[in-house]
C-alpha atoms as a PDB file:
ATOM      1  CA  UNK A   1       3.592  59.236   0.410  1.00  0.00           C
ATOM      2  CA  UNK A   2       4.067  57.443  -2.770  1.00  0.00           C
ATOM      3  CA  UNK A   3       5.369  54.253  -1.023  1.00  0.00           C
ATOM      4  CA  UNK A   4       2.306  54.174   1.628  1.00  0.00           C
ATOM      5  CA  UNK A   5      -0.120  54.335  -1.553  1.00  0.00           C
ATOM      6  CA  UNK A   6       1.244  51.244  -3.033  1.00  0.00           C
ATOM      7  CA  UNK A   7       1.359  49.108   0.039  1.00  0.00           C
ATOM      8  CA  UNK A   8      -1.999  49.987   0.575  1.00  0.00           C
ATOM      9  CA  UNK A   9      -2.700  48.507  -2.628  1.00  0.00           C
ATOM     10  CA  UNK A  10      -1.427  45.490  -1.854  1.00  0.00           C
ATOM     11  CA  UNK A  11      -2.375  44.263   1.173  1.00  0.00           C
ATOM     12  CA  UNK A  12      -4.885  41.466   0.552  1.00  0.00           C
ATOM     13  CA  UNK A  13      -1.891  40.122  -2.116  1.00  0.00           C
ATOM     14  CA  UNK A  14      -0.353  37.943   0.787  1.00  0.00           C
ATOM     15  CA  UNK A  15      -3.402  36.104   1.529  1.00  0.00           C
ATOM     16  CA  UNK A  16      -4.593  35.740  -1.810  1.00  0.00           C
ATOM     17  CA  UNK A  17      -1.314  34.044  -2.660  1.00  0.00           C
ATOM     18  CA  UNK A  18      -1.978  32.145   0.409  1.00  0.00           C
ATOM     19  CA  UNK A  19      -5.142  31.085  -0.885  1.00  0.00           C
ATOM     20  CA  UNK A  20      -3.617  29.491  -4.333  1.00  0.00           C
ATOM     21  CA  UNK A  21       0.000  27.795  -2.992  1.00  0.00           C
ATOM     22  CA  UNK A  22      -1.622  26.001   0.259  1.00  0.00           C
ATOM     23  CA  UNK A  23      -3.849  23.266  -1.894  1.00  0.00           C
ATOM     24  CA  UNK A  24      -1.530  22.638  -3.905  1.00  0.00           C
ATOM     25  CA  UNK A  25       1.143  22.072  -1.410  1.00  0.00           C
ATOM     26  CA  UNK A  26      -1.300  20.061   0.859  1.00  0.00           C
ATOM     27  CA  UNK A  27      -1.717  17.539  -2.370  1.00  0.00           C
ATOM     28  CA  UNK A  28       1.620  17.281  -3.154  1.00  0.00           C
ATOM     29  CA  UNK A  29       2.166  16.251   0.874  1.00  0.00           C
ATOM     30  CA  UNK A  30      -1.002  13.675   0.525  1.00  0.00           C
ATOM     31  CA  UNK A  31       0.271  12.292  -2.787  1.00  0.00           C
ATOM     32  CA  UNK A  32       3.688  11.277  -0.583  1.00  0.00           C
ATOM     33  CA  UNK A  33       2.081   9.936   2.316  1.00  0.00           C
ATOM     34  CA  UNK A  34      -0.319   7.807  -0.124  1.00  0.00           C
ATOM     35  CA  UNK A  35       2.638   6.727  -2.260  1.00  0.00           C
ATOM     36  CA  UNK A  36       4.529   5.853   0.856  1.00  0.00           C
ATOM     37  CA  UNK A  37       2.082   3.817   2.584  1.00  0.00           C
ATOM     38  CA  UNK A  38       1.328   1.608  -0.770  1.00  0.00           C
ATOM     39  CA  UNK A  39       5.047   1.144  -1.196  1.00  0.00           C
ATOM     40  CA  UNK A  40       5.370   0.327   2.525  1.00  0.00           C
ATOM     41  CA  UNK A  41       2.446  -2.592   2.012  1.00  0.00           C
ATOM     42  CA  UNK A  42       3.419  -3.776  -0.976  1.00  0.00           C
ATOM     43  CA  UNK A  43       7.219  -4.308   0.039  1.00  0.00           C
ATOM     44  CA  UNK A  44       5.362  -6.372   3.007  1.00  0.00           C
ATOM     45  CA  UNK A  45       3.036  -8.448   0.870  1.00  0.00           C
ATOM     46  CA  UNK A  46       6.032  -9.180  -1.441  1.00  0.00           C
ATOM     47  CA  UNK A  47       7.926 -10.284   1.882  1.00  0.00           C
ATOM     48  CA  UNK A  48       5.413 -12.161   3.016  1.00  0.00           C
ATOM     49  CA  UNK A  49       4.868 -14.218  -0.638  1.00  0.00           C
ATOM     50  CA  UNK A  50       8.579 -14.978  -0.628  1.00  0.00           C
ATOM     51  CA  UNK A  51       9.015 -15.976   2.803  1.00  0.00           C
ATOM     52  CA  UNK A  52       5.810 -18.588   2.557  1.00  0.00           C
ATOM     53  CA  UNK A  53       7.164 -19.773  -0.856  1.00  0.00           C
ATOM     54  CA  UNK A  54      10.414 -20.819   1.138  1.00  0.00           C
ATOM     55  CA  UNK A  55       8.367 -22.475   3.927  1.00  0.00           C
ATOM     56  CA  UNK A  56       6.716 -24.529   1.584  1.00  0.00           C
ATOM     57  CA  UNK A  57      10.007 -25.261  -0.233  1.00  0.00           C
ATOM     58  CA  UNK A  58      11.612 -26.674   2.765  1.00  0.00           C
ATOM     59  CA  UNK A  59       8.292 -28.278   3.749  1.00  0.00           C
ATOM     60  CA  UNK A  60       6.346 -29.391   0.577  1.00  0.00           C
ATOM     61  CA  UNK A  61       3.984 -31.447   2.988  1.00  0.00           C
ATOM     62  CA  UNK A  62       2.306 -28.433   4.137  1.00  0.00           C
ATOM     63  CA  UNK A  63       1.851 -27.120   0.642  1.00  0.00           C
ATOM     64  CA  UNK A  64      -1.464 -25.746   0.839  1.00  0.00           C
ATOM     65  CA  UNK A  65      -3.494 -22.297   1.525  1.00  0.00           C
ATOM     66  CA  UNK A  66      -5.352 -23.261   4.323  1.00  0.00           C
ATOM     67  CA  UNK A  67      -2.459 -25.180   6.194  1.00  0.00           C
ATOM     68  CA  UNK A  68      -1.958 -23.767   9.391  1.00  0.00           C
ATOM     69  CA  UNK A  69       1.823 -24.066  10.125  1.00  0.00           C
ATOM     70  CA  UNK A  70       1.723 -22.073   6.400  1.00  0.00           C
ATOM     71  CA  UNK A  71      -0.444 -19.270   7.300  1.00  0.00           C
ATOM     72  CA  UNK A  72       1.221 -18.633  10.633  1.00  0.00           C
ATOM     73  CA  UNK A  73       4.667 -18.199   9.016  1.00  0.00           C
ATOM     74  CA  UNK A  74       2.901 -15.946   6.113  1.00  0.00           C
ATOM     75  CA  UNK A  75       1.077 -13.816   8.430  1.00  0.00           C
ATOM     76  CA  UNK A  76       3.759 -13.030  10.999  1.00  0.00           C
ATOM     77  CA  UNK A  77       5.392 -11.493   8.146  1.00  0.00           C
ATOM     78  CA  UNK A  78       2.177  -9.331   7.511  1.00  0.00           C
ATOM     79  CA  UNK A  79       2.513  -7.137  10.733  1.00  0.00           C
ATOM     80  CA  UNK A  80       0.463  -4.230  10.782  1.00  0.00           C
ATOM     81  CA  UNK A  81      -1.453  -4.953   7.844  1.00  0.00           C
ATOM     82  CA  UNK A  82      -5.455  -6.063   8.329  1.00  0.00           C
ATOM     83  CA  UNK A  83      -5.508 -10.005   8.945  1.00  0.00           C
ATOM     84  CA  UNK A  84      -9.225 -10.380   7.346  1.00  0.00           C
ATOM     85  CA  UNK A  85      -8.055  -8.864   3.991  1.00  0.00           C
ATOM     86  CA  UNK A  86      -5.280 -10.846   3.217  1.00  0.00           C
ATOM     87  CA  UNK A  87      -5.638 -13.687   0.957  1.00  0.00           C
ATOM     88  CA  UNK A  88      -3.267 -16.172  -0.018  1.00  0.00           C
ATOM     89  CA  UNK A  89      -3.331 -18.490  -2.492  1.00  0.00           C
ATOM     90  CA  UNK A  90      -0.651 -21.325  -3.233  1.00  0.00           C
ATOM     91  CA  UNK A  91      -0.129 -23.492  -6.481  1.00  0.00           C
ATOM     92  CA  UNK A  92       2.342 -26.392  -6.691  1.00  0.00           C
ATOM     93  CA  UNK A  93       3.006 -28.021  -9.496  1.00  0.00           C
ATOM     94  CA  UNK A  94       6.144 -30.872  -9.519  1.00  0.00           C
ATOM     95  CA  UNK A  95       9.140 -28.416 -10.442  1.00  0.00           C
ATOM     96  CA  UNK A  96       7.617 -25.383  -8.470  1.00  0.00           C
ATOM     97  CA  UNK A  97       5.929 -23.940  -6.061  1.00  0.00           C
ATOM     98  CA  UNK A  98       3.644 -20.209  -6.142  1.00  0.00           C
ATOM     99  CA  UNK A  99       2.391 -17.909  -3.518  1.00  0.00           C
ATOM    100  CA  UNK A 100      -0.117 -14.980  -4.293  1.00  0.00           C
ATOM    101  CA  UNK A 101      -0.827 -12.728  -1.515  1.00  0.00           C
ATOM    102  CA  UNK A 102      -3.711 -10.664  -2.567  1.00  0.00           C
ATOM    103  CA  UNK A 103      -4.423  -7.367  -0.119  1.00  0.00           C
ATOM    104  CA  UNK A 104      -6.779  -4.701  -0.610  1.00  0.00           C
ATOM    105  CA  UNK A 105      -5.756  -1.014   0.838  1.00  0.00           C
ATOM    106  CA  UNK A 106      -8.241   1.682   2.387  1.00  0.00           C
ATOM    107  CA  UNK A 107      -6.319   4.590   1.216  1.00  0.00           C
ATOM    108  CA  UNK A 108      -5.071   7.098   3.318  1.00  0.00           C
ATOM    109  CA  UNK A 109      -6.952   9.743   1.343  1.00  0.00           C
ATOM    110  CA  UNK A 110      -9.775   7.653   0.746  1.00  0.00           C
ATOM    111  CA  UNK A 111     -12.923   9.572   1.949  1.00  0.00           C
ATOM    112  CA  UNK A 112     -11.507  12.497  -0.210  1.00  0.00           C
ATOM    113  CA  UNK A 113     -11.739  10.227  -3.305  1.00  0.00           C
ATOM    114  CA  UNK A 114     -14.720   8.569  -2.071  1.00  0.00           C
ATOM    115  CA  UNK A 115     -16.413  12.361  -1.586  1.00  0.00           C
ATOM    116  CA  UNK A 116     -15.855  12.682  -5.414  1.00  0.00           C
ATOM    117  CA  UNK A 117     -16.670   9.433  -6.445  1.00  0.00           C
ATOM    118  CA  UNK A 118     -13.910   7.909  -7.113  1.00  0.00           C
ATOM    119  CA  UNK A 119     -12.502   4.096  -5.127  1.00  0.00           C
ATOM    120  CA  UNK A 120     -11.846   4.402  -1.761  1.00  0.00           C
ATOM    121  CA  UNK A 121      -9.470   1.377  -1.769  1.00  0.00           C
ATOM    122  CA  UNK A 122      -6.829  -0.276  -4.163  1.00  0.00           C
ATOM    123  CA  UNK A 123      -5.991  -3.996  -4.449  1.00  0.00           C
ATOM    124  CA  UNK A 124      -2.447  -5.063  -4.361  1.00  0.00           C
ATOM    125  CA  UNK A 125      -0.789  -8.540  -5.122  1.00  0.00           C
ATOM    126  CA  UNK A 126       2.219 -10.339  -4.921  1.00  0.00           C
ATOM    127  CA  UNK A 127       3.015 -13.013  -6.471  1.00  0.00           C
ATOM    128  CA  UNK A 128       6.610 -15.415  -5.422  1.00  0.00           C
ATOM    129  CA  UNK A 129       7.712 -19.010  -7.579  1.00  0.00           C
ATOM    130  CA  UNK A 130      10.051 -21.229  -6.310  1.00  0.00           C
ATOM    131  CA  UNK A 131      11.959 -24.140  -7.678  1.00  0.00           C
ATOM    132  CA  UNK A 132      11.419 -27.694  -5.461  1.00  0.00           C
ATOM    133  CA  UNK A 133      14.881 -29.298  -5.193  1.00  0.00           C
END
């Protein structure tokens, strides 16, 4: 009789734990995803940045942001990723030459942060140099 008593007792415990563990585990899931995806553009924007700094290395003539051999060689390297927010930007100077790919990210748990007013969207950039020969 004892035993029955103290289940009794406890029988909203389960769900009250529940209640507590779930949010937390649901951010810790959303913080990974987020982290993930960032990483995931990031490595491709610094792909893309090293890959056009070699183009233009081999090909100095087309050494210029709007050149279109340039920016099909950059952006095929940018699969998957939104073509109207990319941004590249090349410097040359006589020993070098730079590309910045500039990228802004909706995040995955954007309208979250958004819902408590924080930015909905992060900017990313990558920046490659390389020596002329």
């Amino acid at each position: 009789m004892q035993q029955t008593t103290t289940l009794r007792h406890q029988r909203g415990a389960t769900l009250v734990e529940y209640a507590l563990v779930v949010p937390v585990f649901l951010l810790i899931v959303l913080g990974i995803m987020e982290f993930g995806h960032i990483l995931f553009i990031q490595n491709t924007l610094a792909n893309a940045a090293r890959e056009g700094a070699r183009y233009l290395v081999v090909r100095p003539e087309d050494a210029s942001a709007t050149n279109a051999n340039f920016l099909a060689v950059a952006r095929r390297l940018t699969t998957g990723l939104d073509p109207d927010e990319l941004d590249f930007e090349v410097s040359r100077s006589s020993t070098s030459v730079t590309v910045t790919v500039n990228y802004r990210v909706d995040l995955i748990t954007g309208p979250f942060i958004g819902a408590v007013g924080g930015r909905t969207n992060i900017p990313l950039r990558a920046v490659s140099t390389m020596r002329l020969e």
